[in-house]
C-alpha atoms as a PDB file:
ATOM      1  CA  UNK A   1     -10.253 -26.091 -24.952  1.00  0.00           C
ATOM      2  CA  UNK A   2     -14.391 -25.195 -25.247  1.00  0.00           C
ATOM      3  CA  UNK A   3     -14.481 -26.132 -21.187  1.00  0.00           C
ATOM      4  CA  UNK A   4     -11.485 -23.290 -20.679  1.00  0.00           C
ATOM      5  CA  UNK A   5     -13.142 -20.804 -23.798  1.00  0.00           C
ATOM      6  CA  UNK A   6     -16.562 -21.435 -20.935  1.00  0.00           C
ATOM      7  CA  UNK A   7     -14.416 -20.405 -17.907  1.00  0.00           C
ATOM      8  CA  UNK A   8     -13.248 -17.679 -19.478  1.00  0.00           C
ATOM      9  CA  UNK A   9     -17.046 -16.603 -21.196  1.00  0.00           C
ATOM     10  CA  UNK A  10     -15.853 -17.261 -24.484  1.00  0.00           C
ATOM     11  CA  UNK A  11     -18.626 -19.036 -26.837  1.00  0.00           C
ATOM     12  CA  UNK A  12     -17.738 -20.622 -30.458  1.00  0.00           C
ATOM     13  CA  UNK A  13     -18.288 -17.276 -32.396  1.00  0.00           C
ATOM     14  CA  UNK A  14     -15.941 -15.168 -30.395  1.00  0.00           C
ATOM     15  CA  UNK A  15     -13.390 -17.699 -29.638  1.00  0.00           C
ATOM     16  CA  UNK A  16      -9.589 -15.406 -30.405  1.00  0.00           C
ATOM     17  CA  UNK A  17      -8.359 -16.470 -33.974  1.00  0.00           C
ATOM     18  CA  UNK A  18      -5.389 -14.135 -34.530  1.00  0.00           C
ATOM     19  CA  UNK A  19      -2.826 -14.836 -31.978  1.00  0.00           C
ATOM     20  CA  UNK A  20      -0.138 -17.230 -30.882  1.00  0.00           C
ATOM     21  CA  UNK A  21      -1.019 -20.225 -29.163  1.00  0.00           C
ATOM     22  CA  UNK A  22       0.906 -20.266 -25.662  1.00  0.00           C
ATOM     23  CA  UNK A  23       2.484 -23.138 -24.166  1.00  0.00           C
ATOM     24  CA  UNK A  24       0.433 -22.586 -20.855  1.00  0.00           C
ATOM     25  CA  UNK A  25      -2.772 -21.860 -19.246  1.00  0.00           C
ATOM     26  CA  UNK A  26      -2.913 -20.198 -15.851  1.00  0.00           C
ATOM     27  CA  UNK A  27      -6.549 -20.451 -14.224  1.00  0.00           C
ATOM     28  CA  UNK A  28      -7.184 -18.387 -11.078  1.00  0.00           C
ATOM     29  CA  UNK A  29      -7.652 -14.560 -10.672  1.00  0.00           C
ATOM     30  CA  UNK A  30      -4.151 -11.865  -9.703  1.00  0.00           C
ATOM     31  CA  UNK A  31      -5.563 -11.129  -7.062  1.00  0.00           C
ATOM     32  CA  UNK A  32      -5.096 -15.211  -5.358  1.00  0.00           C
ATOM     33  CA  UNK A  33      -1.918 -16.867  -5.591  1.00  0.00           C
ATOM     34  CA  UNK A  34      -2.264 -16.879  -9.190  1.00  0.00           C
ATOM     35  CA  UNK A  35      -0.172 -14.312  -9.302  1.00  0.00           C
ATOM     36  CA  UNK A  36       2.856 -15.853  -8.463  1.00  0.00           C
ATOM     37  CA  UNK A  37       2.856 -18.423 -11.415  1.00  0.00           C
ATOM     38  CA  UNK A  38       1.477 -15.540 -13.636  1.00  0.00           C
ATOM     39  CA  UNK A  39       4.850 -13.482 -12.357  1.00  0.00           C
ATOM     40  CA  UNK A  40       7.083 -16.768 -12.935  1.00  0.00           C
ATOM     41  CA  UNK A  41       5.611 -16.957 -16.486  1.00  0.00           C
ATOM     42  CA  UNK A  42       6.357 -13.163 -16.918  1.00  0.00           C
ATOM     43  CA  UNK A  43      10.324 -13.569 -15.877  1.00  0.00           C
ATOM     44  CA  UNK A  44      10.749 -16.217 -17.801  1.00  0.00           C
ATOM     45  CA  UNK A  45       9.722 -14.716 -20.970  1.00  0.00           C
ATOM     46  CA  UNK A  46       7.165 -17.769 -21.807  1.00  0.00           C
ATOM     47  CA  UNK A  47       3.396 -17.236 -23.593  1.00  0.00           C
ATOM     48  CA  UNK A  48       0.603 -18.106 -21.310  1.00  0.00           C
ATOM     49  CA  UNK A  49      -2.981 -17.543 -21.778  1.00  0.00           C
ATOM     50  CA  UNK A  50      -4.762 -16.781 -18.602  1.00  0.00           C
ATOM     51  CA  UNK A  51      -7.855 -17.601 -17.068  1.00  0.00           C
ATOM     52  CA  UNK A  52      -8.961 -14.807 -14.469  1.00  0.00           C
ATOM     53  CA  UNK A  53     -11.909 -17.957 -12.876  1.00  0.00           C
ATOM     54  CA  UNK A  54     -12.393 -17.874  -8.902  1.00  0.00           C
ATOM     55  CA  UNK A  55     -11.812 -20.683  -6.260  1.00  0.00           C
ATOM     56  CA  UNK A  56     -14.188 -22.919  -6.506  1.00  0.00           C
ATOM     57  CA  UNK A  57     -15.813 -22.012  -9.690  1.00  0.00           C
ATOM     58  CA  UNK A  58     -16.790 -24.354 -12.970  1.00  0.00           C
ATOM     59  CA  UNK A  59     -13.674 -23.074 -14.597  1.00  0.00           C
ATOM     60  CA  UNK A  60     -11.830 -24.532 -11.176  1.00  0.00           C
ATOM     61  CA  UNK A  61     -13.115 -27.526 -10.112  1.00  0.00           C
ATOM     62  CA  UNK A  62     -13.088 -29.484 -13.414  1.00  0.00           C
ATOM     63  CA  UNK A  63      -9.366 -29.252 -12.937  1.00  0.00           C
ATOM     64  CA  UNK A  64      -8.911 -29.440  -9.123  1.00  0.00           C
ATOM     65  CA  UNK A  65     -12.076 -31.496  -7.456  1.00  0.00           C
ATOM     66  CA  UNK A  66     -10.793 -29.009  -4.331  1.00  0.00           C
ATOM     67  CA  UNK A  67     -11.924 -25.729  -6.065  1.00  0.00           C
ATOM     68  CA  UNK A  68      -8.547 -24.059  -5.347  1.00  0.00           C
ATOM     69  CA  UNK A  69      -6.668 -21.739  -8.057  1.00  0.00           C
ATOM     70  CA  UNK A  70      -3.965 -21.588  -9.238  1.00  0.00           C
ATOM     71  CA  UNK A  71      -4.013 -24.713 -11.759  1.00  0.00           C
ATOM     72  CA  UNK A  72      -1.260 -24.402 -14.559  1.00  0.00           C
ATOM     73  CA  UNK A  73      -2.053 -26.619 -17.652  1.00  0.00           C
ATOM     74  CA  UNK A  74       0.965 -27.825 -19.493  1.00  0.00           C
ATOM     75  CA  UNK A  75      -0.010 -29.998 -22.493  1.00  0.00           C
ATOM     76  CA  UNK A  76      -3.417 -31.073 -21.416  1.00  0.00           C
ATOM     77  CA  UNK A  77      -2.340 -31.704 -17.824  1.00  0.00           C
ATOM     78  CA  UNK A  78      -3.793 -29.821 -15.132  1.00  0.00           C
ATOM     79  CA  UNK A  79      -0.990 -28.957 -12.286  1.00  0.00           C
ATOM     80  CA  UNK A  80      -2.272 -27.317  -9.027  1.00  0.00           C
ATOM     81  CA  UNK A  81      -0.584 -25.970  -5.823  1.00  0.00           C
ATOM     82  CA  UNK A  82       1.520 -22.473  -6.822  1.00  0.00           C
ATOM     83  CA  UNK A  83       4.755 -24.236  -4.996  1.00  0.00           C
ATOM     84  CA  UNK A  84       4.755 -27.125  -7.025  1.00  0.00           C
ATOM     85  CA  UNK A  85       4.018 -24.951 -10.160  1.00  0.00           C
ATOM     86  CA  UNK A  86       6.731 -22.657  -9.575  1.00  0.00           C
ATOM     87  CA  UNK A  87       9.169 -25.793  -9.110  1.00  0.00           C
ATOM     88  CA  UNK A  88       8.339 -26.908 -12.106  1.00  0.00           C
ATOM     89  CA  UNK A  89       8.056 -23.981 -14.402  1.00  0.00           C
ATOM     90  CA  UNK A  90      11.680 -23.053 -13.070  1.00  0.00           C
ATOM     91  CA  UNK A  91      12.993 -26.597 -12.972  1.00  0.00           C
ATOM     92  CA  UNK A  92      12.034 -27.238 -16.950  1.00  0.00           C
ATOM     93  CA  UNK A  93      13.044 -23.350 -18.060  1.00  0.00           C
ATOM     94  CA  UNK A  94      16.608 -24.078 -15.716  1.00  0.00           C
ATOM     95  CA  UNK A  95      15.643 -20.440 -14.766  1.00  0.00           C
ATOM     96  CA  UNK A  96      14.876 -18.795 -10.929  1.00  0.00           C
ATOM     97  CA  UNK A  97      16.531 -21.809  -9.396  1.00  0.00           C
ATOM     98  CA  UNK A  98      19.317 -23.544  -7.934  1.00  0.00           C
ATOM     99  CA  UNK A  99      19.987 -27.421  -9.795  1.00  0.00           C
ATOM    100  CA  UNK A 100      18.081 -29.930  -8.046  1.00  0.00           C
ATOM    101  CA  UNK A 101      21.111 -32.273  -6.329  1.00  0.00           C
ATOM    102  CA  UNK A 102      23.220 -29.001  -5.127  1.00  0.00           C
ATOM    103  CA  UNK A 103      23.412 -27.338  -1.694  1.00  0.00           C
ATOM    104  CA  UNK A 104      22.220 -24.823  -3.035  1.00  0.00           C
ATOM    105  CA  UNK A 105      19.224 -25.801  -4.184  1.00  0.00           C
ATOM    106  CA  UNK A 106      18.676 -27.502  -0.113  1.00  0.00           C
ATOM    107  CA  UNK A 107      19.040 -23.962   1.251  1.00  0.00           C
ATOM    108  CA  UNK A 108      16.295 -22.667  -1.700  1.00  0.00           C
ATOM    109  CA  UNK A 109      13.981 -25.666  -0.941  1.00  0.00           C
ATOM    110  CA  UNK A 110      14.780 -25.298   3.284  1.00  0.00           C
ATOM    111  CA  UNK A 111      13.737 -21.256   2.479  1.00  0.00           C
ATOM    112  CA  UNK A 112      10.706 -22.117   0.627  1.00  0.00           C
ATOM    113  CA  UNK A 113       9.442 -24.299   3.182  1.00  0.00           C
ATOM    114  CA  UNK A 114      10.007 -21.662   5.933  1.00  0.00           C
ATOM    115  CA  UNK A 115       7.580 -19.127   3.677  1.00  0.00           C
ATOM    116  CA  UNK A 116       5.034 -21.689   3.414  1.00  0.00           C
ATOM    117  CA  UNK A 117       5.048 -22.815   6.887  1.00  0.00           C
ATOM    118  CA  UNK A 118       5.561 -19.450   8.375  1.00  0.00           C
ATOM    119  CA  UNK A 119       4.475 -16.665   6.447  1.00  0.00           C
ATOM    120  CA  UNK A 120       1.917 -18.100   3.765  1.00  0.00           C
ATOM    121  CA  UNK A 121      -0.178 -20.905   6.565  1.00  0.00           C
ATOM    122  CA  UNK A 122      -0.534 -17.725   8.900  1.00  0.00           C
ATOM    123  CA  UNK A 123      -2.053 -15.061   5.834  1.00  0.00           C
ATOM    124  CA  UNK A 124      -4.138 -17.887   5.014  1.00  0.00           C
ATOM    125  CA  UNK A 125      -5.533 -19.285   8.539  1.00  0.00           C
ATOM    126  CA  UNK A 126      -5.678 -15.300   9.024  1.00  0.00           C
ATOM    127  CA  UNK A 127      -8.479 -15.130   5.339  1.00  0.00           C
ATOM    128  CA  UNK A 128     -10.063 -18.347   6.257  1.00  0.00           C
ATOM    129  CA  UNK A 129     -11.473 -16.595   9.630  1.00  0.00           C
ATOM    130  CA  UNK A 130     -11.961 -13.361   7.591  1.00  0.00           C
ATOM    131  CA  UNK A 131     -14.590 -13.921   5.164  1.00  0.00           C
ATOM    132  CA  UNK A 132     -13.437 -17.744   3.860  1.00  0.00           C
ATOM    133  CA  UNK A 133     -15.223 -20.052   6.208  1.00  0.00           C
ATOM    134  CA  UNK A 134     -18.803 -20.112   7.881  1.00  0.00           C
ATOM    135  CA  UNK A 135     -19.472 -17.064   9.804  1.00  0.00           C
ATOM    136  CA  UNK A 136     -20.373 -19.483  13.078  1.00  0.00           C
ATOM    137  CA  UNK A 137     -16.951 -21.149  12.097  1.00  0.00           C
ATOM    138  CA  UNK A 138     -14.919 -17.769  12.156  1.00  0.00           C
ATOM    139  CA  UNK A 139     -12.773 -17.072  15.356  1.00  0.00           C
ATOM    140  CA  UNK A 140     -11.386 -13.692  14.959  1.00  0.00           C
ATOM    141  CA  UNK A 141      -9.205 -13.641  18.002  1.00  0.00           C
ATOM    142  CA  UNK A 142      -7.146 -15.599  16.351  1.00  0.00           C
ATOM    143  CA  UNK A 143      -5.951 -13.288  14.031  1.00  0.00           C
ATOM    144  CA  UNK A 144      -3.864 -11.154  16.872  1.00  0.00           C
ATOM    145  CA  UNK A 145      -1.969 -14.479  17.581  1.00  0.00           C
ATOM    146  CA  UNK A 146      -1.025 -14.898  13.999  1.00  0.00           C
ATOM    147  CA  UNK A 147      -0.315 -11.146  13.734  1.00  0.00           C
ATOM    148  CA  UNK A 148       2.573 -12.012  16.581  1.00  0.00           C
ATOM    149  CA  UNK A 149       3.298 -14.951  15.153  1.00  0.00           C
ATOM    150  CA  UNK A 150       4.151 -13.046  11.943  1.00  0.00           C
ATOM    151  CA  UNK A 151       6.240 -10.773  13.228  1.00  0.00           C
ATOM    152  CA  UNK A 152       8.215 -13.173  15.344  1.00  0.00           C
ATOM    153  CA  UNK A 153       9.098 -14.920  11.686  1.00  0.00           C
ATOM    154  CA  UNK A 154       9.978 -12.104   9.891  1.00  0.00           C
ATOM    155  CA  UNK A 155      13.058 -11.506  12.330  1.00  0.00           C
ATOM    156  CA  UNK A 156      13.629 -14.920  12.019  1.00  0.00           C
ATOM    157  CA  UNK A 157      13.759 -15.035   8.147  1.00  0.00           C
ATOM    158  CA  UNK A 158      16.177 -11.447   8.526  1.00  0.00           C
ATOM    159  CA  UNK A 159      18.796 -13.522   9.929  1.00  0.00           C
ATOM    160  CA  UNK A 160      18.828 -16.004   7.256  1.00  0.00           C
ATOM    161  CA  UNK A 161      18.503 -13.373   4.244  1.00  0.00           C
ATOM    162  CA  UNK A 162      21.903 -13.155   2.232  1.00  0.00           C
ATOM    163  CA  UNK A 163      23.463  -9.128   1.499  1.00  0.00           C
ATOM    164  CA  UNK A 164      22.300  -9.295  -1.954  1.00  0.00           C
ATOM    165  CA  UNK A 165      19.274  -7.922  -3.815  1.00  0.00           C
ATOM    166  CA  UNK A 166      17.879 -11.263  -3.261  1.00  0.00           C
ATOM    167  CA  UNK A 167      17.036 -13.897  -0.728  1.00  0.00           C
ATOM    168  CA  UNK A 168      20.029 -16.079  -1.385  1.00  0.00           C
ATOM    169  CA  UNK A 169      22.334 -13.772  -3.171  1.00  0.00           C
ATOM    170  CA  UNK A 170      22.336 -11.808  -6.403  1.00  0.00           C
ATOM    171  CA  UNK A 171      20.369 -14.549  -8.293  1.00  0.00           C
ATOM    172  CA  UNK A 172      16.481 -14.319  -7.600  1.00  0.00           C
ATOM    173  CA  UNK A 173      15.141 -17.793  -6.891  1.00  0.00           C
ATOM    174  CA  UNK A 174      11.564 -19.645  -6.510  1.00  0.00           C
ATOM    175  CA  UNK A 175      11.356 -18.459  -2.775  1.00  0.00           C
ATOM    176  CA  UNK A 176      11.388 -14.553  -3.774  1.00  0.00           C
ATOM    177  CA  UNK A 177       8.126 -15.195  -5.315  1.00  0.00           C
ATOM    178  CA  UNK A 178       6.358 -17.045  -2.735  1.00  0.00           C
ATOM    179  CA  UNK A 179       8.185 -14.037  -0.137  1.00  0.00           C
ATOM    180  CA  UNK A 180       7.174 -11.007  -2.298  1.00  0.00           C
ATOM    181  CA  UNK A 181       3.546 -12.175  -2.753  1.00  0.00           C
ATOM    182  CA  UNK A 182       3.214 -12.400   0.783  1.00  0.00           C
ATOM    183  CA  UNK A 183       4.635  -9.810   2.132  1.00  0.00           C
ATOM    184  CA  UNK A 184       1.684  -8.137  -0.636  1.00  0.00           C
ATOM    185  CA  UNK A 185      -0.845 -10.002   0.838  1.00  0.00           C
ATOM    186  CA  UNK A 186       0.487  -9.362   4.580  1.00  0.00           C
ATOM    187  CA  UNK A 187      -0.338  -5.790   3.778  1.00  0.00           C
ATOM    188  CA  UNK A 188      -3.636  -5.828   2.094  1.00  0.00           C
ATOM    189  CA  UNK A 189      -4.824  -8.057   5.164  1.00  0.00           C
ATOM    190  CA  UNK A 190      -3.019  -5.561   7.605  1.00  0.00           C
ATOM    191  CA  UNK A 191      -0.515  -7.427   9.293  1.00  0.00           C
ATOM    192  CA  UNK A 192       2.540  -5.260   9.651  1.00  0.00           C
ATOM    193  CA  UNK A 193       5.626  -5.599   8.217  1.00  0.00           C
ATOM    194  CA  UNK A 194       7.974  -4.745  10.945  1.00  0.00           C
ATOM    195  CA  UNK A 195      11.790  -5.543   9.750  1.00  0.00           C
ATOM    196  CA  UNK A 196      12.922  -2.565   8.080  1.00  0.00           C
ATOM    197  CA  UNK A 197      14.884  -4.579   5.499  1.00  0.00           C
ATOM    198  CA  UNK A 198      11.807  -6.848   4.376  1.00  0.00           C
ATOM    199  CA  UNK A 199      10.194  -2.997   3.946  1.00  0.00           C
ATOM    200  CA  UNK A 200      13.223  -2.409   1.073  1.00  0.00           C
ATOM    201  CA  UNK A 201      13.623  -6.338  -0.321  1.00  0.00           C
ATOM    202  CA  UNK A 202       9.936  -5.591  -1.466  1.00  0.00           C
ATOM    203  CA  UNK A 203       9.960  -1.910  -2.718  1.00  0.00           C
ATOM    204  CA  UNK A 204      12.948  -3.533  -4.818  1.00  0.00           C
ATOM    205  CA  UNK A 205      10.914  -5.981  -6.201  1.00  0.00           C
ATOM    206  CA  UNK A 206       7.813  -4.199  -7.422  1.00  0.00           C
ATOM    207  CA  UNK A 207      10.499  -2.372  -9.366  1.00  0.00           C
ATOM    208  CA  UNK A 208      10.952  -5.674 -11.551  1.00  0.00           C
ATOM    209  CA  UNK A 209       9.143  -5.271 -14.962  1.00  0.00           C
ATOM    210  CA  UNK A 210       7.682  -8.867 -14.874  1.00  0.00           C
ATOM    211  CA  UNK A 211       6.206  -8.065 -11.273  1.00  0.00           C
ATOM    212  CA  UNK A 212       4.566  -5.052 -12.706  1.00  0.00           C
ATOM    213  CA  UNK A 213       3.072  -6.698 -15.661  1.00  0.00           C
ATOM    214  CA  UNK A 214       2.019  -9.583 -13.460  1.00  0.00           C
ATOM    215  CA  UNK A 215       0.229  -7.339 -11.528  1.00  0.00           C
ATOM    216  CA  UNK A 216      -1.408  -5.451 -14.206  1.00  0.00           C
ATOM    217  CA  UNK A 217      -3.672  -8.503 -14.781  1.00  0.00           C
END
């Protein structure tokens, strides 16, 4: 607790002592994907105190020798990656997910996989030879390449979006979080969103309450 009061610039004599404890601790600023476990939390209704420490930092690496946010802490436990957080949270609340064992939850996990591999590994290669790595490191032509690349996937995940509100129907599910953030982050980095119906999915998701108060951090 006095090594998360530090990463959050809390001494001894200003330490909160008014409040409900939450179950979790979210370390890692909104504006990273933080914000997708921060938005889980939200939609499922659970208490979390959160941590706004950058990659990297004191706060960070303590918990994850890598420096990388977000790290959830359940119980004393440090758990990092925001796929393998979101998995869990929504496994253990049997909320925003399919039961592990059904065909359904293969088509979830198969979608998942696709955002990571083609929609989040581009956005980040893309920030990595933005500001993240060495200037004498950065190659910026790459970013047109993973601008088409992109593009090509979001007509590729069109064809396997269901007619509901959501990805795989009218239930939302782990993958909506992991899409919606990065179709966010697509357009704060400038790569286009060029499918008309990935353009309404996420205007109908900022509308979600928990997204908004997610955000507001």
């Amino acid at each position: 607790a006095a090594a998360l009061d530090a990463a959050r610039g809390l001494g001894p004599s200003v330490r909160p002592t008014a409040r409900r404890i939450p179950m979790y601790r979210v370390i890692g600023t909104a504006k990273s994907r933080a914000l997708r476990v921060l938005w889980m939390l939200e939609e499922l209704g659970q208490p979390y105190d959160h941590i706004p420490a950058n990659p990297r930092s004191d706060g960070v690496a303590q918990f994850n020798p890598a420096g990388k946010v977000p790290v959830l802490i359940d119980d004393g436990t440090p758990i990092t990656d925001s796929t393998a957080i979101l998995t869990y949270l929504a496994d253990r609340h049997g909320d925003l997910t399919h039961p592990a064992g059904t065909l359904d939850r293969a088509r979830q996990d198969s979608l998942t996989q696709f955002l990571l591999d083609e929609f989040d590994a581009a956005l980040w290669l893309a920030a990595r030879h933005s500001f993240i790595l060495p200037e004498e490191m950065r190659l910026g032509a790459i970013k047109n390449t993973l601008r088409w690349e992109f593009e090509a996937s979001q007509k590729t995940l069109v064809h396997r979006m269901s007619d509901g509100p959501y990805l795989m129907g009218e239930r939302m599910t782990v993958p909506d979080l992991i899409l919606a953030h990065c179709l966010d982050w697509a357009l704060s980095a400038r790569f286009p969103i060029v499918e008309h119906r990935l353009t309404e999915y996420l205007d109908r998701i900022r509308q979600r309450p928990a997204y908004q108060r997610a955000m507001a951090r």
